[in-house]
PDB file of N, CA and C in Angstrom:
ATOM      1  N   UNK A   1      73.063 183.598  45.606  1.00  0.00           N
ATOM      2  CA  UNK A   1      73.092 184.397  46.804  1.00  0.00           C
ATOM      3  C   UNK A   1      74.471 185.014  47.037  1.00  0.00           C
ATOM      4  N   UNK A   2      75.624 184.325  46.821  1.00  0.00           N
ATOM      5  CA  UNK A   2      76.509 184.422  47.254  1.00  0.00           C
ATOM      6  C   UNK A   2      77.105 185.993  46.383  1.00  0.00           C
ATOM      7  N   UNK A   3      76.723 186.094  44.709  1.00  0.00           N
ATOM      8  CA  UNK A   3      76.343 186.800  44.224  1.00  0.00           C
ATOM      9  C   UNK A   3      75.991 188.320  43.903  1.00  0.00           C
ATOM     10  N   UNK A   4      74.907 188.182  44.749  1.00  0.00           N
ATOM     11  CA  UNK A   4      74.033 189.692  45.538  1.00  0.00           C
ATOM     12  C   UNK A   4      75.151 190.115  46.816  1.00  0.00           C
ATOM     13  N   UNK A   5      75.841 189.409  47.768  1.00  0.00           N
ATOM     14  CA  UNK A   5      76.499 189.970  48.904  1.00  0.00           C
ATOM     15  C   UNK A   5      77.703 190.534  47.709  1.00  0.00           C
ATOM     16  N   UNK A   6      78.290 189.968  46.959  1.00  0.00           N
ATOM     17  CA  UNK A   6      79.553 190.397  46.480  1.00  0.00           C
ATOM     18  C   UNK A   6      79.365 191.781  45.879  1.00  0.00           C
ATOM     19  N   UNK A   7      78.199 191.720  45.034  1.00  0.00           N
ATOM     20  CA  UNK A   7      77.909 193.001  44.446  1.00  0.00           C
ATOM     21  C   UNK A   7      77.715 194.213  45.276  1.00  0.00           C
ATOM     22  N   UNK A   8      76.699 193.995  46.354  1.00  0.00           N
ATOM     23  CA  UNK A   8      76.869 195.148  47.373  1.00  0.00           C
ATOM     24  C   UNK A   8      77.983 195.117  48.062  1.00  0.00           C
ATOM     25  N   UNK A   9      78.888 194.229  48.696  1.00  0.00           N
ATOM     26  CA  UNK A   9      80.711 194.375  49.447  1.00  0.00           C
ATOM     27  C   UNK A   9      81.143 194.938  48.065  1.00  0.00           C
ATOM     28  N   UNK A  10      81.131 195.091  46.668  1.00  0.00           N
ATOM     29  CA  UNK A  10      81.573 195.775  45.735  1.00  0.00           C
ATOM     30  C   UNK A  10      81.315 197.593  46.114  1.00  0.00           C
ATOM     31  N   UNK A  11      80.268 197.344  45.859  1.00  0.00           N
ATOM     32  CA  UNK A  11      79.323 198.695  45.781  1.00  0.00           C
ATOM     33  C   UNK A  11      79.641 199.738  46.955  1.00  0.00           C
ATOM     34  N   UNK A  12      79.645 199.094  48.158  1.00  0.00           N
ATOM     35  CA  UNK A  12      80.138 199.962  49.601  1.00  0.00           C
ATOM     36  C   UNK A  12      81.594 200.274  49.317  1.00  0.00           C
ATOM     37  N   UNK A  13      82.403 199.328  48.630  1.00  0.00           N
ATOM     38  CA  UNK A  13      83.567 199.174  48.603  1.00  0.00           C
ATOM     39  C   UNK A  13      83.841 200.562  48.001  1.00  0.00           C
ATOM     40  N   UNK A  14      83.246 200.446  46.783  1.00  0.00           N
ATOM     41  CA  UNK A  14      83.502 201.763  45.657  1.00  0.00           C
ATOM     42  C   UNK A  14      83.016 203.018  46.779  1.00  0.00           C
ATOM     43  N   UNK A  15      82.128 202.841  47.147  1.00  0.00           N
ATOM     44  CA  UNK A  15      81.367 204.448  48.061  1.00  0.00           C
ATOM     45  C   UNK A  15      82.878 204.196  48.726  1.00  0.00           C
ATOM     46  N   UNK A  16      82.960 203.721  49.538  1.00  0.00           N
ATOM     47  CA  UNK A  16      84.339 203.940  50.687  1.00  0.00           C
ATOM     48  C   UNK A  16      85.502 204.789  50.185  1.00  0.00           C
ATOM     49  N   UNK A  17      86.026 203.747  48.722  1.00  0.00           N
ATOM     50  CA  UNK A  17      87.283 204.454  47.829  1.00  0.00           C
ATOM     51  C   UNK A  17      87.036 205.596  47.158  1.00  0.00           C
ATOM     52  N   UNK A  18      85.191 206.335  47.072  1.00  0.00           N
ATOM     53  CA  UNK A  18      85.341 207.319  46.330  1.00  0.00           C
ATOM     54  C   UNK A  18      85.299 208.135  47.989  1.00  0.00           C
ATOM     55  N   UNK A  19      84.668 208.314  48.901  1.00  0.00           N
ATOM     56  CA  UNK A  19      84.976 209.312  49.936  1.00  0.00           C
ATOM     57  C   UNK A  19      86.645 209.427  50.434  1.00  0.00           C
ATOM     58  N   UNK A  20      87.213 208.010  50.454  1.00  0.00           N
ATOM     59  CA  UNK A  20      88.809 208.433  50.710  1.00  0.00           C
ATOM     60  C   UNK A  20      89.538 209.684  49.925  1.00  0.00           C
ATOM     61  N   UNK A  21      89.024 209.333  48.489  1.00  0.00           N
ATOM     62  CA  UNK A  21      89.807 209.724  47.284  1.00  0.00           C
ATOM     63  C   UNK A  21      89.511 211.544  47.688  1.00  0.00           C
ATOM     64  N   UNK A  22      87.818 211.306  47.821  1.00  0.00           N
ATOM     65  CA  UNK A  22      87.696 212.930  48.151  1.00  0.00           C
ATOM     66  C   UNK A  22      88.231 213.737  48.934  1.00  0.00           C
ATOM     67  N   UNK A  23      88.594 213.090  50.029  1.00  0.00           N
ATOM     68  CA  UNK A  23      88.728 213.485  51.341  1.00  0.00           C
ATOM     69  C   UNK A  23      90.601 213.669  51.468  1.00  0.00           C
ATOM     70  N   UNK A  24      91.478 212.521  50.803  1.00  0.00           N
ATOM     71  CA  UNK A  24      92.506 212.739  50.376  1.00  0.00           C
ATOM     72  C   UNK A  24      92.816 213.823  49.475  1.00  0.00           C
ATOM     73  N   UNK A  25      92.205 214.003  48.242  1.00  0.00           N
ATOM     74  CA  UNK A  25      91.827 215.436  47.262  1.00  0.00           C
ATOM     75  C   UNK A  25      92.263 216.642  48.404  1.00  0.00           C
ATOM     76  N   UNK A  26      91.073 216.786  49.049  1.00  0.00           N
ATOM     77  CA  UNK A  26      90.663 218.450  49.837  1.00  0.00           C
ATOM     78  C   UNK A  26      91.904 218.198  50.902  1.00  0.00           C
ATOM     79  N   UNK A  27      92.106 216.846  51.584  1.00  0.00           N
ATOM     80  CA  UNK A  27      93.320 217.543  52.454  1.00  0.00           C
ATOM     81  C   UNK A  27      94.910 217.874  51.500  1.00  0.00           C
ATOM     82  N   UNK A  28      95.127 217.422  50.503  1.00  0.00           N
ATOM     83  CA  UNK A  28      96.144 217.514  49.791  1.00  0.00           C
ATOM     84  C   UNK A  28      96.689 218.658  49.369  1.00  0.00           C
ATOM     85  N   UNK A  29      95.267 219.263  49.186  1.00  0.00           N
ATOM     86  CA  UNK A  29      95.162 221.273  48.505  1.00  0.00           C
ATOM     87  C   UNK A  29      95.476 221.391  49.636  1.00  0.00           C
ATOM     88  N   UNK A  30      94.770 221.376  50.684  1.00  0.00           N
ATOM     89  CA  UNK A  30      95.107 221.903  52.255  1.00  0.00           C
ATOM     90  C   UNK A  30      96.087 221.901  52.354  1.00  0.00           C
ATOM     91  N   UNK A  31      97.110 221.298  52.400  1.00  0.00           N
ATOM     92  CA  UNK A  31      98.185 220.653  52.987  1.00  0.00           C
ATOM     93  C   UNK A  31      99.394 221.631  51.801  1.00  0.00           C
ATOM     94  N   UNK A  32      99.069 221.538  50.179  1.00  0.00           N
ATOM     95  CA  UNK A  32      99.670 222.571  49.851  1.00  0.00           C
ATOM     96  C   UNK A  32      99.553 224.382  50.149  1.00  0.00           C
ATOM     97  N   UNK A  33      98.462 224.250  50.847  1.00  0.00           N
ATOM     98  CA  UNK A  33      98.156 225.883  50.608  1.00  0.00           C
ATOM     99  C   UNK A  33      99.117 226.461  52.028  1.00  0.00           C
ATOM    100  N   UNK A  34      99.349 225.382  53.366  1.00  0.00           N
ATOM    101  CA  UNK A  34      99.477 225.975  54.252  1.00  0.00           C
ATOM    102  C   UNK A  34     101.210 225.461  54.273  1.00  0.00           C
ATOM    103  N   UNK A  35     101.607 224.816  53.220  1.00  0.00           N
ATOM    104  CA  UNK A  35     102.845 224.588  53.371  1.00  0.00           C
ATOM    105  C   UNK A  35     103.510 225.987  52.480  1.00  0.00           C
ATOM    106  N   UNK A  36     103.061 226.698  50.933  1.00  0.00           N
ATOM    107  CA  UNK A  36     102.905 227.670  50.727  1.00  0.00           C
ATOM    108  C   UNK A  36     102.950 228.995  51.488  1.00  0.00           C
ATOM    109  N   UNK A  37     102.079 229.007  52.428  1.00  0.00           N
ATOM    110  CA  UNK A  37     101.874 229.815  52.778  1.00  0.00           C
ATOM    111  C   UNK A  37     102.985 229.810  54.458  1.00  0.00           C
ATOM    112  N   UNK A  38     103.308 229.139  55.036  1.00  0.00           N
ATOM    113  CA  UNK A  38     104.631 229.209  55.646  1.00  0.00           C
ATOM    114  C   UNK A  38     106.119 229.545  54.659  1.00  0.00           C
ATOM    115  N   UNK A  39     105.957 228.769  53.590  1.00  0.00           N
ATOM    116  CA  UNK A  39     107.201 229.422  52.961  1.00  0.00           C
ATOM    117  C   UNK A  39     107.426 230.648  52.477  1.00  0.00           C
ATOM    118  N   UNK A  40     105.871 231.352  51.946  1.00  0.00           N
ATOM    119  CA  UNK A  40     105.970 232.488  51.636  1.00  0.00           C
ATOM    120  C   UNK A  40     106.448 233.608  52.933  1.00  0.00           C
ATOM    121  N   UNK A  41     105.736 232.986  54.171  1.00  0.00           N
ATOM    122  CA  UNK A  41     106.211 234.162  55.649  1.00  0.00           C
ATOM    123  C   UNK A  41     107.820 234.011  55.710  1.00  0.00           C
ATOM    124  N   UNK A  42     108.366 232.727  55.854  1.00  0.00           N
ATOM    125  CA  UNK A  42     109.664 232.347  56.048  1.00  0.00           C
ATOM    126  C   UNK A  42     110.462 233.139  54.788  1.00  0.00           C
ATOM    127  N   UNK A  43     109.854 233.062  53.687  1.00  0.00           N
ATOM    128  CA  UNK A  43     110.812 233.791  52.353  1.00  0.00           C
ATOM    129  C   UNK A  43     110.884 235.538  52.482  1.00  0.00           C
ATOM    130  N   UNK A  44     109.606 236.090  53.012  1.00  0.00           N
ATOM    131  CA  UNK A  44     109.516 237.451  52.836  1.00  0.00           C
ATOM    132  C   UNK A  44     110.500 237.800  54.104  1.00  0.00           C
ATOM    133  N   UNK A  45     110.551 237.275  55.485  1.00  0.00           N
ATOM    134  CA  UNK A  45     111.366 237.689  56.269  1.00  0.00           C
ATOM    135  C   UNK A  45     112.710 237.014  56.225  1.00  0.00           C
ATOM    136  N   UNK A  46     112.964 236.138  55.453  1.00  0.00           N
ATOM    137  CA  UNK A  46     114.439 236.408  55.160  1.00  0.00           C
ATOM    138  C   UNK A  46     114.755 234.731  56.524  1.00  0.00           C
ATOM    139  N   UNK A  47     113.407 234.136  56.816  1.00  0.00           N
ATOM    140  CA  UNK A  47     114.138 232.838  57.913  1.00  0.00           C
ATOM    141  C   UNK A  47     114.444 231.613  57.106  1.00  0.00           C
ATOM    142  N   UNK A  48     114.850 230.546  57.573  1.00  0.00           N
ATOM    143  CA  UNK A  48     114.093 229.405  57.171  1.00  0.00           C
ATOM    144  C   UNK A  48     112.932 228.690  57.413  1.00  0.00           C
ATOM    145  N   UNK A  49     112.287 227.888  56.771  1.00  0.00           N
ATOM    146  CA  UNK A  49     111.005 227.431  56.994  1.00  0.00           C
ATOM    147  C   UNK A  49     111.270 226.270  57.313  1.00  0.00           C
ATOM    148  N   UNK A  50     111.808 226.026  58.953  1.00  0.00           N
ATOM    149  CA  UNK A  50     111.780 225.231  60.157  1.00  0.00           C
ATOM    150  C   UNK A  50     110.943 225.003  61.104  1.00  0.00           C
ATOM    151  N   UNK A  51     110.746 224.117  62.015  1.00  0.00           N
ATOM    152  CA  UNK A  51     110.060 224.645  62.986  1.00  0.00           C
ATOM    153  C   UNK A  51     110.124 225.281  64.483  1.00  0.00           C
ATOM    154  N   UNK A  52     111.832 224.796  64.129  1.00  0.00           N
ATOM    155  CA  UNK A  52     112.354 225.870  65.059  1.00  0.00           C
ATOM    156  C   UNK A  52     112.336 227.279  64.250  1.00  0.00           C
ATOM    157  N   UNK A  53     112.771 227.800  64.306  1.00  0.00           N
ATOM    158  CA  UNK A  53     111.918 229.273  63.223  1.00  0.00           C
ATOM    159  C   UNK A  53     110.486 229.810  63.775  1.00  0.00           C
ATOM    160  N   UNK A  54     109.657 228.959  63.213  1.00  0.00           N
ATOM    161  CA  UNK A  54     108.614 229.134  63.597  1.00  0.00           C
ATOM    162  C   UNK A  54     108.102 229.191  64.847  1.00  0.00           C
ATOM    163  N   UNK A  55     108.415 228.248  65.285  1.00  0.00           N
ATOM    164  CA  UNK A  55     108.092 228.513  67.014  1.00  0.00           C
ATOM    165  C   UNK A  55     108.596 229.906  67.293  1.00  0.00           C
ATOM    166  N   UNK A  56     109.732 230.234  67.290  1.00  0.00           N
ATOM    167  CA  UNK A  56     110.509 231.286  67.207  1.00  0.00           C
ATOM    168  C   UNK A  56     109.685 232.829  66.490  1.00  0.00           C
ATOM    169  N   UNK A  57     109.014 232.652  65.616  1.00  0.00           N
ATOM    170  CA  UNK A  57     107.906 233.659  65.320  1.00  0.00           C
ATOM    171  C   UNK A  57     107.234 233.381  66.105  1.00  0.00           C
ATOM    172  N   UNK A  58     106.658 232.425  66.463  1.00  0.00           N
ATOM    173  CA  UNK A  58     104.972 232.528  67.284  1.00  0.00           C
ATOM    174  C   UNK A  58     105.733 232.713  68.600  1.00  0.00           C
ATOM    175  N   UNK A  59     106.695 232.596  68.967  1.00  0.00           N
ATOM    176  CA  UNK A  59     106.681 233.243  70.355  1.00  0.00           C
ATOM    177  C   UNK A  59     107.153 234.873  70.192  1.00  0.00           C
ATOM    178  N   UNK A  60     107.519 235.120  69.418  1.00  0.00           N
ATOM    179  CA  UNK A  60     107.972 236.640  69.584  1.00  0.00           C
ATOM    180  C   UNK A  60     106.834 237.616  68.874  1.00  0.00           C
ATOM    181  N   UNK A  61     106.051 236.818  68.159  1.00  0.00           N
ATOM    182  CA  UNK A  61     104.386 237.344  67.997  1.00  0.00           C
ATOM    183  C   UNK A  61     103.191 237.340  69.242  1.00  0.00           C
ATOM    184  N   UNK A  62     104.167 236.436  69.715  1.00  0.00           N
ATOM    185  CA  UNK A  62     103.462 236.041  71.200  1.00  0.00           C
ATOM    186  C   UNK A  62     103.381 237.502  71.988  1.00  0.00           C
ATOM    187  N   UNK A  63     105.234 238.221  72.451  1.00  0.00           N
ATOM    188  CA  UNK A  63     105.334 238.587  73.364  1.00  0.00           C
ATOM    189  C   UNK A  63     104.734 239.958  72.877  1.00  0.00           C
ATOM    190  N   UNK A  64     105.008 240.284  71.659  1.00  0.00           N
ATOM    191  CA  UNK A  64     104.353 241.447  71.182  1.00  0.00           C
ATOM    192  C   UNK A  64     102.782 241.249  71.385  1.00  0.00           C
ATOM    193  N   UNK A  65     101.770 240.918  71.017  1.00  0.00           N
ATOM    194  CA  UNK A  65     100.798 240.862  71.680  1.00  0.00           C
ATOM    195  C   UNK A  65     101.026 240.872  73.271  1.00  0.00           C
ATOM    196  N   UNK A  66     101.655 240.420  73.926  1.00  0.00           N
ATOM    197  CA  UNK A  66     101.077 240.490  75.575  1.00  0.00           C
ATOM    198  C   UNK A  66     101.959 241.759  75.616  1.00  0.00           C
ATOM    199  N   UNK A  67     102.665 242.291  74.742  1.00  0.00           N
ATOM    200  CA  UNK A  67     102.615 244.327  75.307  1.00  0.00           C
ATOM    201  C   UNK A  67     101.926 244.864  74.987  1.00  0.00           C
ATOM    202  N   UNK A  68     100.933 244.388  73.702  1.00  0.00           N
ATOM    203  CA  UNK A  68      99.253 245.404  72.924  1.00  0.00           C
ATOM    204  C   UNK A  68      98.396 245.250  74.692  1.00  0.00           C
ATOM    205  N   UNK A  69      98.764 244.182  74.846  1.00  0.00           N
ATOM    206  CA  UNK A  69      97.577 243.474  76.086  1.00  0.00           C
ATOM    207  C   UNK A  69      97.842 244.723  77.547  1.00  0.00           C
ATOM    208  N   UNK A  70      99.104 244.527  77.534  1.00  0.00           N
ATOM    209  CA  UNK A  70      99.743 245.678  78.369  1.00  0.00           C
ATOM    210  C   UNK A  70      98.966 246.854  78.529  1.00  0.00           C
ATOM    211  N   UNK A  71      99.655 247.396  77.323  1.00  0.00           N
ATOM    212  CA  UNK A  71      98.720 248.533  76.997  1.00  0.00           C
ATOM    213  C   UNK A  71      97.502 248.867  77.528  1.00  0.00           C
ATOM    214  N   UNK A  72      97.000 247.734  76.705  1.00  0.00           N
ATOM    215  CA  UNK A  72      95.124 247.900  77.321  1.00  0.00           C
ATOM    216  C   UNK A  72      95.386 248.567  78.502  1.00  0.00           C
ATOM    217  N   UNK A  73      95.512 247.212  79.427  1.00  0.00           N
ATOM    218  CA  UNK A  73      95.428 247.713  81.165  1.00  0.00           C
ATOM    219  C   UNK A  73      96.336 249.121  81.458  1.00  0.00           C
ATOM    220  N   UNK A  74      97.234 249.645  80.453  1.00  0.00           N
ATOM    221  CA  UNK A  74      97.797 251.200  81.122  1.00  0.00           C
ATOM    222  C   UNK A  74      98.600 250.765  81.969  1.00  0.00           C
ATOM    223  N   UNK A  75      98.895 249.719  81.441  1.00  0.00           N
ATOM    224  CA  UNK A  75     100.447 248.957  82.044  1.00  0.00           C
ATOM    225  C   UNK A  75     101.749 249.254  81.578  1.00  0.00           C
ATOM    226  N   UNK A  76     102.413 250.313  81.186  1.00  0.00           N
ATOM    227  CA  UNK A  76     103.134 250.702  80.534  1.00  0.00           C
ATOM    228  C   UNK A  76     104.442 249.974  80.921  1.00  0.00           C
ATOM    229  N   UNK A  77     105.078 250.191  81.993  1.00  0.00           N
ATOM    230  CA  UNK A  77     106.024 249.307  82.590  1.00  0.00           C
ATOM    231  C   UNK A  77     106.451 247.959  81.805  1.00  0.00           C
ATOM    232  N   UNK A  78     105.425 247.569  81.941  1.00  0.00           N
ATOM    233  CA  UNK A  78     105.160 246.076  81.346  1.00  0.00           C
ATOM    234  C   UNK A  78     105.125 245.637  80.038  1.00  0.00           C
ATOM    235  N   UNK A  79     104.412 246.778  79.410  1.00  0.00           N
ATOM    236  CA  UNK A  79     104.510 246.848  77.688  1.00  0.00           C
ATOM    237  C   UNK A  79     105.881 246.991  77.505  1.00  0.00           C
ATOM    238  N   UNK A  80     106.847 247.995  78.218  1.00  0.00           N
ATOM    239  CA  UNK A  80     107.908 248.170  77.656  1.00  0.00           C
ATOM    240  C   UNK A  80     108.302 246.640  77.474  1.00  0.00           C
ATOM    241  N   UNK A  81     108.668 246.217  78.686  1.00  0.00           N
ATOM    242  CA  UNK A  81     109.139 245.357  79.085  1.00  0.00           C
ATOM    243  C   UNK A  81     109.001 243.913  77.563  1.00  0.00           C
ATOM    244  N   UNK A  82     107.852 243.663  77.719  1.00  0.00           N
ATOM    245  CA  UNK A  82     107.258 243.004  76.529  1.00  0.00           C
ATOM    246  C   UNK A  82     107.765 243.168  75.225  1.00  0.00           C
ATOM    247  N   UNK A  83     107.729 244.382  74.807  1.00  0.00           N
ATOM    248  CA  UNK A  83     108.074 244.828  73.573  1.00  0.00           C
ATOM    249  C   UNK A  83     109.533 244.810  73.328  1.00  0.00           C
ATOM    250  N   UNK A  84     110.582 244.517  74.349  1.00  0.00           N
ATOM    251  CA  UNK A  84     111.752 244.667  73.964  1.00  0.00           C
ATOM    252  C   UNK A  84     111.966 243.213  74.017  1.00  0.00           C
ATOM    253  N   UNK A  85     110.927 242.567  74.701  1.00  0.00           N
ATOM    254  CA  UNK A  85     111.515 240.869  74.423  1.00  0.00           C
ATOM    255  C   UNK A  85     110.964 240.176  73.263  1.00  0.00           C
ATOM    256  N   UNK A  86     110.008 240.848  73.013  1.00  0.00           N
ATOM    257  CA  UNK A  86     109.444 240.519  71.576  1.00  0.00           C
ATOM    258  C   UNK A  86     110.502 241.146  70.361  1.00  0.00           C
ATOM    259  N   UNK A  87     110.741 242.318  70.361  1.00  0.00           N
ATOM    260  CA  UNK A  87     111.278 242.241  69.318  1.00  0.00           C
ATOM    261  C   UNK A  87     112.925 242.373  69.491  1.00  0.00           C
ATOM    262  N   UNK A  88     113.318 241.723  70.660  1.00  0.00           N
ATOM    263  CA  UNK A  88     114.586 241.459  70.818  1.00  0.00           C
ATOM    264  C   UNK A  88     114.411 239.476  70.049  1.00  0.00           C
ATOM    265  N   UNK A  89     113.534 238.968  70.606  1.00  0.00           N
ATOM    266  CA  UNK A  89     113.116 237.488  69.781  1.00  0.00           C
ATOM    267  C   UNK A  89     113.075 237.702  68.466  1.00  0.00           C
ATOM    268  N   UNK A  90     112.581 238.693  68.492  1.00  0.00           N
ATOM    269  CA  UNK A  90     112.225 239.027  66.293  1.00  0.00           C
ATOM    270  C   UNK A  90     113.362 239.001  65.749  1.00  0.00           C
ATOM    271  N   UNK A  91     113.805 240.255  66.118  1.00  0.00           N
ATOM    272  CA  UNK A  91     115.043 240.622  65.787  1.00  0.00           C
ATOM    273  C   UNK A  91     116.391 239.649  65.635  1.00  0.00           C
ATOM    274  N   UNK A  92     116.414 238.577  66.488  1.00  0.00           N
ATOM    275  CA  UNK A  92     117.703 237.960  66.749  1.00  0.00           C
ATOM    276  C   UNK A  92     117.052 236.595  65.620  1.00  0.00           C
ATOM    277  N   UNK A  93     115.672 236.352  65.117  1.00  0.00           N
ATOM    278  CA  UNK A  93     115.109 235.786  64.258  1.00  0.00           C
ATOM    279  C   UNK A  93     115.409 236.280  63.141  1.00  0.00           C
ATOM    280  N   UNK A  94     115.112 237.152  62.968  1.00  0.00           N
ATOM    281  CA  UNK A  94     115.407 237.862  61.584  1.00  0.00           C
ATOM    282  C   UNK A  94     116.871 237.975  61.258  1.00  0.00           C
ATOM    283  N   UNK A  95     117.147 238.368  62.017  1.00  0.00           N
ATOM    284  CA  UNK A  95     119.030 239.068  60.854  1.00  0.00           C
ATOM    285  C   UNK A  95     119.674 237.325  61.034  1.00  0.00           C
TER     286      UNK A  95
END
């Protein structure tokens, strides 16, 4: 008896270590593609690939979108406004 339990606590065992293994696999590619793919944004504009940096893009990608948003509404005032803090953020990112 004792036997039959070991073989199946074997058997689940193996199912368990082969879904980890898989699941470790697919996040691993993941994990290279998006680390890649930050270094490639950080390399073409000339930053480092920090996360201060980055924050630093996503907010000045930020402000540029809320002057497209501007826009919409025929908010011009406001777009300006937007657009010079966005790419006053870019800008002081970049060089």
């Amino acid at each position: 008896m004792n036997d039959f339990f070991a073989t199946i606590g074997q058997s689940l065992g193996h199912v368990i270590r082969f879904i980890v293994d898989a699941l470790s696999a697919g996040l691993q590619g993941l994990d290279d593609a998006a680390g890649s793919f930050i270094g490639g944004i950080a390399g073409a504009l000339g930053i480092p690939a920090n996360l201060l940096s980055l924050l630093m893009l996503a907010l000045g990608l930020w402000l540029l979108y809320k002057a497209v948003s501007a826009l919409r509404r025929r908010a011009v005032i406001a777009a300006l406004l937007w657009i010079v803090l966005g790419v006053s953020v870019l800008g002081w990112l970049i060089n």
